[in-house]
PDB file of N, CA and C in Angstrom:
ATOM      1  N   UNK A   1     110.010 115.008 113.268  1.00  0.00           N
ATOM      2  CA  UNK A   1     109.223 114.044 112.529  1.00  0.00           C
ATOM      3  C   UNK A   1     107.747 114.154 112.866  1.00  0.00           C
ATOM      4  N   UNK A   2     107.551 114.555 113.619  1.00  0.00           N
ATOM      5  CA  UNK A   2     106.110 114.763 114.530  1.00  0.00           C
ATOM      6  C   UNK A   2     105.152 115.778 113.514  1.00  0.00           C
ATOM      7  N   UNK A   3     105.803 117.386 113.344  1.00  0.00           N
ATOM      8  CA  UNK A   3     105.614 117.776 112.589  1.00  0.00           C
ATOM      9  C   UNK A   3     105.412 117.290 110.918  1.00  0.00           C
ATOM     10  N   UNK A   4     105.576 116.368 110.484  1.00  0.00           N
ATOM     11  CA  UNK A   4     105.737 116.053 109.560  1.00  0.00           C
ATOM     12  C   UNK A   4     104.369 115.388 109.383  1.00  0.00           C
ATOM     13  N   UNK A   5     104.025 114.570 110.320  1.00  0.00           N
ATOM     14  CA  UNK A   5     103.085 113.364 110.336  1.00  0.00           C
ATOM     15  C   UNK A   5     102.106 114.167 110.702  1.00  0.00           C
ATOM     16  N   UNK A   6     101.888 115.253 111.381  1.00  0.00           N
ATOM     17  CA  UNK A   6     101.075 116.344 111.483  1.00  0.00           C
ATOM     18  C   UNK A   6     100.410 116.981 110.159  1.00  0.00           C
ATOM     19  N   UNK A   7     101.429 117.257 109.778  1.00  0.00           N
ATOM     20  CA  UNK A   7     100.997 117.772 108.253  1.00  0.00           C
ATOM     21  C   UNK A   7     100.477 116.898 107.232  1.00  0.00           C
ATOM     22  N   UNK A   8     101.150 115.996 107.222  1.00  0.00           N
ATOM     23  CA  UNK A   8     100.361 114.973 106.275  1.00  0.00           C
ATOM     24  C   UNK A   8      98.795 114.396 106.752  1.00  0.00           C
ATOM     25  N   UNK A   9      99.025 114.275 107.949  1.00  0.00           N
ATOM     26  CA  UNK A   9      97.074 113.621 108.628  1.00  0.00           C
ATOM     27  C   UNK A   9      96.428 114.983 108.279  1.00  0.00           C
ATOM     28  N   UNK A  10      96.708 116.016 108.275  1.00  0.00           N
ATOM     29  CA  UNK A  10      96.012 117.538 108.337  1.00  0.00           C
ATOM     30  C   UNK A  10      95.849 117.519 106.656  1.00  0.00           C
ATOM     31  N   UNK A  11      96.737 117.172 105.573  1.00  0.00           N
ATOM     32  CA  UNK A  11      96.661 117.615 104.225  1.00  0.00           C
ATOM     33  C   UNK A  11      95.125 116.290 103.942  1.00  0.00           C
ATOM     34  N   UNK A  12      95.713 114.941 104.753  1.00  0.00           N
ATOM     35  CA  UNK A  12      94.394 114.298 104.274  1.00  0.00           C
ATOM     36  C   UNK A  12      93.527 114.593 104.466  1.00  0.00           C
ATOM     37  N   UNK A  13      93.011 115.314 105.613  1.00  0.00           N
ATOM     38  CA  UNK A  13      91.789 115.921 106.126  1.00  0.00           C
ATOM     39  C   UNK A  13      91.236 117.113 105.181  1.00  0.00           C
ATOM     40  N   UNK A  14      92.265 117.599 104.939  1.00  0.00           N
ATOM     41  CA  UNK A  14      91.450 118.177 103.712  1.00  0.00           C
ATOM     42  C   UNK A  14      91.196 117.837 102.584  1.00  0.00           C
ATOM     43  N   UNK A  15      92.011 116.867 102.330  1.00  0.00           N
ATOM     44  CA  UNK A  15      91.663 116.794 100.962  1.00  0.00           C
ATOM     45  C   UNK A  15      90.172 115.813 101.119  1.00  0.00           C
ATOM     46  N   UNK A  16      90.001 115.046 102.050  1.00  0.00           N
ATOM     47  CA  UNK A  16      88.402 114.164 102.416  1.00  0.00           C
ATOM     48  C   UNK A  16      87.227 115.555 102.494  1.00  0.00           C
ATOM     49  N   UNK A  17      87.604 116.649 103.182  1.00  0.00           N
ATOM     50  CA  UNK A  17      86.866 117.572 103.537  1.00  0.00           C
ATOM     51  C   UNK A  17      86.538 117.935 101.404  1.00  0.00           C
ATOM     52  N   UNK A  18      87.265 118.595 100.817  1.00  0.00           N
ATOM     53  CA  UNK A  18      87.035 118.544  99.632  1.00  0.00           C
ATOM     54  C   UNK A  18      86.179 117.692  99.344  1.00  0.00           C
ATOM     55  N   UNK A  19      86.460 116.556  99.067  1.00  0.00           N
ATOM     56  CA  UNK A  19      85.405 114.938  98.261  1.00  0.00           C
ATOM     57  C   UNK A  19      84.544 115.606  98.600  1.00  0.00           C
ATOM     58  N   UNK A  20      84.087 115.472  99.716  1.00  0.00           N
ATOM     59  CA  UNK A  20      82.782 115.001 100.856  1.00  0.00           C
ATOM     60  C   UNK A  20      82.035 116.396 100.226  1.00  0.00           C
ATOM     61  N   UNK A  21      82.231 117.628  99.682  1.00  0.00           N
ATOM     62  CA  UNK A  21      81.799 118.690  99.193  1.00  0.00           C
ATOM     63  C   UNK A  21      81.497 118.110  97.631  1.00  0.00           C
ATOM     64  N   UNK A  22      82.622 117.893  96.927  1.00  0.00           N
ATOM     65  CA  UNK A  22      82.639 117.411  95.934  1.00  0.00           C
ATOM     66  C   UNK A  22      81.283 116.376  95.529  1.00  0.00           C
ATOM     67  N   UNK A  23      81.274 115.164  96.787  1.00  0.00           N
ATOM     68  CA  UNK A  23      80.087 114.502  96.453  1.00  0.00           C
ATOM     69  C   UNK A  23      78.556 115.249  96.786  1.00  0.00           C
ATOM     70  N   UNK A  24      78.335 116.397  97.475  1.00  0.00           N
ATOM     71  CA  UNK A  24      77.582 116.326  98.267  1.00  0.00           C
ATOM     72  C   UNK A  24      77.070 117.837  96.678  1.00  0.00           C
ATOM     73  N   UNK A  25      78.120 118.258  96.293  1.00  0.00           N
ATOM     74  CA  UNK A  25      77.605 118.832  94.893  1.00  0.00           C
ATOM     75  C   UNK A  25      77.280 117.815  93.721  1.00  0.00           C
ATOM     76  N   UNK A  26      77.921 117.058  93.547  1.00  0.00           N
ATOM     77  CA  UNK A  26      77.650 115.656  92.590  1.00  0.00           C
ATOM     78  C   UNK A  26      76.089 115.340  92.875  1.00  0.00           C
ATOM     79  N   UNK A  27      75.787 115.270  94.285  1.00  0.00           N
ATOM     80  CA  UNK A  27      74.494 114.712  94.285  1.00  0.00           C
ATOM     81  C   UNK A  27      73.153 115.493  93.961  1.00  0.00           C
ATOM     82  N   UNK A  28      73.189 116.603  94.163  1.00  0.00           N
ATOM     83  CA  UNK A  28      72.524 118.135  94.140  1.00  0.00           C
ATOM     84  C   UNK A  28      72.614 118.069  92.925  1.00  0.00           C
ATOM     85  N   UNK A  29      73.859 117.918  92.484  1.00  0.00           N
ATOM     86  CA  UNK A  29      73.287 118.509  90.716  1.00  0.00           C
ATOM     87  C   UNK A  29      72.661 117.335  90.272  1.00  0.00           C
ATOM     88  N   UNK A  30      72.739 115.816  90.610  1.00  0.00           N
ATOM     89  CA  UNK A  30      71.807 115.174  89.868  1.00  0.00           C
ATOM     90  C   UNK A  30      70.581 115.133  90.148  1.00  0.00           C
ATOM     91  N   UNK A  31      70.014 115.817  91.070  1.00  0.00           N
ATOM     92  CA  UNK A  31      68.234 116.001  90.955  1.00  0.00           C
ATOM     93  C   UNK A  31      67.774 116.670  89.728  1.00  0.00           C
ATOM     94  N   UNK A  32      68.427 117.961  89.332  1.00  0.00           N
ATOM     95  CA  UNK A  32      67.846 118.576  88.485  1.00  0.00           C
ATOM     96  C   UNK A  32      68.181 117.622  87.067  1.00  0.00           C
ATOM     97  N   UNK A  33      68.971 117.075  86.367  1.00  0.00           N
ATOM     98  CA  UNK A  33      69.285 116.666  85.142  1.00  0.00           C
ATOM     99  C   UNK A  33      69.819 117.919  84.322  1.00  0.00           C
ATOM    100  N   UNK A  34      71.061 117.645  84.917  1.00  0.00           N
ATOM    101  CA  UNK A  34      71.661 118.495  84.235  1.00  0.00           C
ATOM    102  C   UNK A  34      72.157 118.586  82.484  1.00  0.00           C
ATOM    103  N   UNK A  35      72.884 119.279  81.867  1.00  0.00           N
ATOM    104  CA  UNK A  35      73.305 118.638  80.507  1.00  0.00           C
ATOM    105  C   UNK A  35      74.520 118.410  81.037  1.00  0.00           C
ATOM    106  N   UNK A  36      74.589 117.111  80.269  1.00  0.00           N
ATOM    107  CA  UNK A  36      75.571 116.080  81.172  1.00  0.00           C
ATOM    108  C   UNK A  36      76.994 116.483  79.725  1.00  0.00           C
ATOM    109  N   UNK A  37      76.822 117.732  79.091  1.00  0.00           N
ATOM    110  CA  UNK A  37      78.206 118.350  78.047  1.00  0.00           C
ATOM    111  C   UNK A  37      78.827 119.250  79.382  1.00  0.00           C
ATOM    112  N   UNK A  38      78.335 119.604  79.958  1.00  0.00           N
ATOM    113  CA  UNK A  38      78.607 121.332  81.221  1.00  0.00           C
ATOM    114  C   UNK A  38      79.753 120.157  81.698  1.00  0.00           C
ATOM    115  N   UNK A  39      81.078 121.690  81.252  1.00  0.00           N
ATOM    116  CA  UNK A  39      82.301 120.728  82.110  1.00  0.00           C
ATOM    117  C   UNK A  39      82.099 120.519  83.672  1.00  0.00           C
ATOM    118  N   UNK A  40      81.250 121.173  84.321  1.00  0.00           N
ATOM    119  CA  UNK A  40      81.407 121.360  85.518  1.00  0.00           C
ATOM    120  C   UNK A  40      80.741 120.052  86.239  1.00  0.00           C
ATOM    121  N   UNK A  41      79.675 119.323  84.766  1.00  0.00           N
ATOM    122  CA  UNK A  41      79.104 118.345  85.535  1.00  0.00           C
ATOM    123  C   UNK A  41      79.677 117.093  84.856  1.00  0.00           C
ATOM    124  N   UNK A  42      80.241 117.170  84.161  1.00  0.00           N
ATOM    125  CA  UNK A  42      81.730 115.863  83.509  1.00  0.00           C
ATOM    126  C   UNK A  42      82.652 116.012  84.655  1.00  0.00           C
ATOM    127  N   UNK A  43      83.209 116.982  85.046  1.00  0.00           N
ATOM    128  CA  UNK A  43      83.966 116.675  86.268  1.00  0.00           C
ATOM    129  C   UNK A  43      84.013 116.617  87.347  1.00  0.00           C
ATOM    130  N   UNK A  44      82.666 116.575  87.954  1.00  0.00           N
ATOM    131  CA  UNK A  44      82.062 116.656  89.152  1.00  0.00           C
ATOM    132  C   UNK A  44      81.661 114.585  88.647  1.00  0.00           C
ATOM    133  N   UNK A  45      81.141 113.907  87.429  1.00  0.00           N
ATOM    134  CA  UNK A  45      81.145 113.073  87.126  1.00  0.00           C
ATOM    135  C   UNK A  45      82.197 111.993  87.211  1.00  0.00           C
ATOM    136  N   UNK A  46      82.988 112.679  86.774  1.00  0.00           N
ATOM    137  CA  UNK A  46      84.679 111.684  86.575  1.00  0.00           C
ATOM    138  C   UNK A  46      85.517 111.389  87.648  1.00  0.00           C
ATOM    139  N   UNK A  47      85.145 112.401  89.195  1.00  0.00           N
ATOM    140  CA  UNK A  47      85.490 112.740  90.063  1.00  0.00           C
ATOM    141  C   UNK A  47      84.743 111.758  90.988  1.00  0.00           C
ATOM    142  N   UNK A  48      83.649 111.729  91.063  1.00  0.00           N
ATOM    143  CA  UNK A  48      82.787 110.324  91.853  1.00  0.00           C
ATOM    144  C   UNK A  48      82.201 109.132  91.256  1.00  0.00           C
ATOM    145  N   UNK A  49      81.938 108.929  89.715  1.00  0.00           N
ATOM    146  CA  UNK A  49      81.623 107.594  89.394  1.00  0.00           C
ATOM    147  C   UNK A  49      82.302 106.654  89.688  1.00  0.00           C
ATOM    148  N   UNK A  50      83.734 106.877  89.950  1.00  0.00           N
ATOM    149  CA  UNK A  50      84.647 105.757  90.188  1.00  0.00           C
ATOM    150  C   UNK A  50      84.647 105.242  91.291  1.00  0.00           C
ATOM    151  N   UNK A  51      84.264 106.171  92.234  1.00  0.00           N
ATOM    152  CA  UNK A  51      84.355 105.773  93.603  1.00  0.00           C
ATOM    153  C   UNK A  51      82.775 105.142  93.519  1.00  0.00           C
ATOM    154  N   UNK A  52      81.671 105.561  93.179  1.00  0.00           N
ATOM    155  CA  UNK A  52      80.393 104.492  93.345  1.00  0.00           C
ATOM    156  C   UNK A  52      80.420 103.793  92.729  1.00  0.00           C
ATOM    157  N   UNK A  53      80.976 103.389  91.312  1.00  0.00           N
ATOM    158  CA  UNK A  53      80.817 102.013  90.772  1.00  0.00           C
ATOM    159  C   UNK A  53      81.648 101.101  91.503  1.00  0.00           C
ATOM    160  N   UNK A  54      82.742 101.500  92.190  1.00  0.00           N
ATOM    161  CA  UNK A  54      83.548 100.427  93.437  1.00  0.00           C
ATOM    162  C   UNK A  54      82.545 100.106  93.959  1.00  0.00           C
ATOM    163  N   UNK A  55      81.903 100.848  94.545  1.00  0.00           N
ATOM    164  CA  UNK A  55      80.986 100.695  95.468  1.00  0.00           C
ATOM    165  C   UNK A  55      79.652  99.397  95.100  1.00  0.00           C
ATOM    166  N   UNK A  56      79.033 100.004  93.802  1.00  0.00           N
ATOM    167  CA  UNK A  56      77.775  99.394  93.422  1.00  0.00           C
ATOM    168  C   UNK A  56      78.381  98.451  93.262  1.00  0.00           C
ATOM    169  N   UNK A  57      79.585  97.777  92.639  1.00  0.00           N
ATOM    170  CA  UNK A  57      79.733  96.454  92.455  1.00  0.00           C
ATOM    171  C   UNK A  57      79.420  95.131  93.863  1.00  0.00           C
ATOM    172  N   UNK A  58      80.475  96.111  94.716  1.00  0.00           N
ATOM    173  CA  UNK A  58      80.033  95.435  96.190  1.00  0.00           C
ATOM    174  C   UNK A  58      78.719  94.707  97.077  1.00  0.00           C
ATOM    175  N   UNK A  59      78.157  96.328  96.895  1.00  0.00           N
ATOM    176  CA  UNK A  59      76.570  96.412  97.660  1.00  0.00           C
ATOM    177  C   UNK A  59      75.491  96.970  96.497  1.00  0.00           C
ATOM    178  N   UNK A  60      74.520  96.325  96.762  1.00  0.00           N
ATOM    179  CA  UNK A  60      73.444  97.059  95.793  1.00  0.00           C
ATOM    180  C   UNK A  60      72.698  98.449  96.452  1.00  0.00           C
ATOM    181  N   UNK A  61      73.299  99.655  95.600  1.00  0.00           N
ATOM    182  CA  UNK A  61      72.967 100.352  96.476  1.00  0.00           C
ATOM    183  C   UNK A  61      71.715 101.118  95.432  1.00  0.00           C
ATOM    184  N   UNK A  62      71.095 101.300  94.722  1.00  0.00           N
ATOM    185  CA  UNK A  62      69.998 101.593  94.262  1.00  0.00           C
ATOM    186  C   UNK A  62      68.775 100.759  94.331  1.00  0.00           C
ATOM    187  N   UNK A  63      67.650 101.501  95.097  1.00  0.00           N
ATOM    188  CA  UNK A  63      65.898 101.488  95.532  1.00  0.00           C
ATOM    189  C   UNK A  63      65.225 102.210  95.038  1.00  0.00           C
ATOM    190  N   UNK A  64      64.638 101.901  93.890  1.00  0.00           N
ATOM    191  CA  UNK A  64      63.628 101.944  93.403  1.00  0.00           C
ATOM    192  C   UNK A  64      64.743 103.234  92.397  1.00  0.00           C
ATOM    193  N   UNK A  65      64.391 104.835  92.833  1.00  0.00           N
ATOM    194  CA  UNK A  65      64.924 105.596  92.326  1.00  0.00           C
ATOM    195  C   UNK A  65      66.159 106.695  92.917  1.00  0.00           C
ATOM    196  N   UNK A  66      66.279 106.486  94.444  1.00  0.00           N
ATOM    197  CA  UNK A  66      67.373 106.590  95.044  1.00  0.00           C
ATOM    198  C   UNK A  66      68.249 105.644  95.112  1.00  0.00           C
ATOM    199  N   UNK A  67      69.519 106.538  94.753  1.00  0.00           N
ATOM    200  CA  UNK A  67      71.374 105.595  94.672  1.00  0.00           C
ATOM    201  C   UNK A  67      71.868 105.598  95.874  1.00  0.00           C
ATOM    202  N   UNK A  68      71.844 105.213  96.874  1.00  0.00           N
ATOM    203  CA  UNK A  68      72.826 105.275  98.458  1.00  0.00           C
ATOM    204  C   UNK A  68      74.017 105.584  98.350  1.00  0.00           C
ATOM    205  N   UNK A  69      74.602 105.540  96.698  1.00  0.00           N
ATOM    206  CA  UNK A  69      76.199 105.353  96.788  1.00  0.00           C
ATOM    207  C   UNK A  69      76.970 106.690  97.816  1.00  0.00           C
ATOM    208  N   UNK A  70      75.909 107.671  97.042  1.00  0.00           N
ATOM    209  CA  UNK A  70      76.813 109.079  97.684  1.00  0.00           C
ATOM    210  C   UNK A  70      76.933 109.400  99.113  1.00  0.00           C
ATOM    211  N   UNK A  71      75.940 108.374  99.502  1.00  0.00           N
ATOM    212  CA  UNK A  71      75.971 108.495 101.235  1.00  0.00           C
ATOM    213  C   UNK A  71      76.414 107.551 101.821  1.00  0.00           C
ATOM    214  N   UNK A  72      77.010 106.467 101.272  1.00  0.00           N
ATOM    215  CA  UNK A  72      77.730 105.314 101.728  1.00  0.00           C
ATOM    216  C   UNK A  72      79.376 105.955 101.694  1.00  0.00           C
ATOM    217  N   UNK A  73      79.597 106.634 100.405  1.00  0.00           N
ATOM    218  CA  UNK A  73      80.750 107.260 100.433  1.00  0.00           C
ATOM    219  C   UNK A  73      81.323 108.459 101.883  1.00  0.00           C
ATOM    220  N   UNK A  74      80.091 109.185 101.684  1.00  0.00           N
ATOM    221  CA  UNK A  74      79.921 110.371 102.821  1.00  0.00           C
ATOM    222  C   UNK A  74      80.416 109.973 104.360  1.00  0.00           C
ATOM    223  N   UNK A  75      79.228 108.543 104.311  1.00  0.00           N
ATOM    224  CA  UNK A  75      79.508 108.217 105.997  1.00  0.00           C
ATOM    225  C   UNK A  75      80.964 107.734 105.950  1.00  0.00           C
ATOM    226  N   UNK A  76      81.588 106.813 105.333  1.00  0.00           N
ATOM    227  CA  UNK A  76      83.194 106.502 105.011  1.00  0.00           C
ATOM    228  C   UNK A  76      83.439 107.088 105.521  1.00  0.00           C
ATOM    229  N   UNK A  77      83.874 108.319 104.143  1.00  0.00           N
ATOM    230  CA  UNK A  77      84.496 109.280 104.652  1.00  0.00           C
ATOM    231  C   UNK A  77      84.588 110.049 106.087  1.00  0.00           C
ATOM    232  N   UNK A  78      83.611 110.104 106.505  1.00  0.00           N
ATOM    233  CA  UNK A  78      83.683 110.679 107.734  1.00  0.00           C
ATOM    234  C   UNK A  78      83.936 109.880 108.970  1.00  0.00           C
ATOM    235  N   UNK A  79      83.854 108.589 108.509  1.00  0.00           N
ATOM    236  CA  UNK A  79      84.273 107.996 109.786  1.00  0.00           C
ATOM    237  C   UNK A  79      85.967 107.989 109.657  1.00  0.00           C
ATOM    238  N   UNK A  80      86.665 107.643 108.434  1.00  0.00           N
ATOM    239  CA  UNK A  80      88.158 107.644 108.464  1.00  0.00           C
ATOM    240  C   UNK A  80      88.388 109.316 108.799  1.00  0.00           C
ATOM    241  N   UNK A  81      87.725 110.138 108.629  1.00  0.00           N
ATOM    242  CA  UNK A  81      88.366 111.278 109.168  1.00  0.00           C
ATOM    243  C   UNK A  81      88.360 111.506 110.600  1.00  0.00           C
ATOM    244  N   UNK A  82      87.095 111.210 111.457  1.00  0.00           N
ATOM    245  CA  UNK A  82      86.691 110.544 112.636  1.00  0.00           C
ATOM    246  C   UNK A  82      88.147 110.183 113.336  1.00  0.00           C
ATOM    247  N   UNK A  83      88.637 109.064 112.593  1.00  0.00           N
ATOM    248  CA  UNK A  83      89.259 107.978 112.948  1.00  0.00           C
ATOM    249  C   UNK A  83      91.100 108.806 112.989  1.00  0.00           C
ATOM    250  N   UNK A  84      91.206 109.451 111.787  1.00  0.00           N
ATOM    251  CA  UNK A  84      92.956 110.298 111.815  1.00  0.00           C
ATOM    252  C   UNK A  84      92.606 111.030 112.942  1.00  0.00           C
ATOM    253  N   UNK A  85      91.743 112.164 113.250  1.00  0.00           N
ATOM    254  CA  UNK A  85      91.943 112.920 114.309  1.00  0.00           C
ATOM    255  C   UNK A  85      91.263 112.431 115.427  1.00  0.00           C
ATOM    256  N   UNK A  86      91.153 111.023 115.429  1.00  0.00           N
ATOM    257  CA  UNK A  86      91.238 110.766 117.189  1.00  0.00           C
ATOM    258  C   UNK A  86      92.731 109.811 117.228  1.00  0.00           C
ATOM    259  N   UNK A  87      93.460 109.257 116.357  1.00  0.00           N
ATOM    260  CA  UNK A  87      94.419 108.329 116.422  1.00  0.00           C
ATOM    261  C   UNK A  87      96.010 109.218 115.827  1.00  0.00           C
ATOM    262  N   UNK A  88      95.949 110.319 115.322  1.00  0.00           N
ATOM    263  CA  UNK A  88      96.865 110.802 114.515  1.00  0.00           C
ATOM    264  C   UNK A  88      96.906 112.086 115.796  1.00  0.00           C
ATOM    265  N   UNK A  89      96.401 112.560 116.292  1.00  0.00           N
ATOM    266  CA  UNK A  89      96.476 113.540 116.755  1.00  0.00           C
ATOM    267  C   UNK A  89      96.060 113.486 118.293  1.00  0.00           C
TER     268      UNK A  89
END
């Protein structure tokens, strides 16, 4: 069973390791203004708006012309990953 619970804390870790790329391209491509038709930036879109509008509803996370969302998400994330491989392992 050990093995088991191994594998699963290890599959979450990657799959957070993914997001955390995922957002950290999400955010990069919105400096430039991209054309928001490019599948690559609809699904790089569909993939994190959901998780920052959770977010913006909560906390106000836009100043002036920077959004915090993607780095409110980031630090999360990294603290629950933080958190499996000091408690899971």
């Amino acid at each position: 069973m050990n093995g088991v619970l191994t594998a699963f804390f290890e599959t979450i870790q990657i799959v957070m390791h993914i997001y955390m790329w995922i957002i950290i391209a999400s955010a990069l491509i919105s400096w430039i203004r991209p054309n928001p038709y490019n599948p690559i930036v609809r699904t790089l879109y569909s993939l994190t708006e959901p998780v920052y509008n959770a977010i913006r509803r909560v906390i106000p996370t836009t100043f002036g012309m920077i959004d915090i969302a993607p780095m409110i998400v980031l630090f999360t994330l990294i603290l629950l990953n933080n958190l499996i491989a000091r408690y899971a392992f």
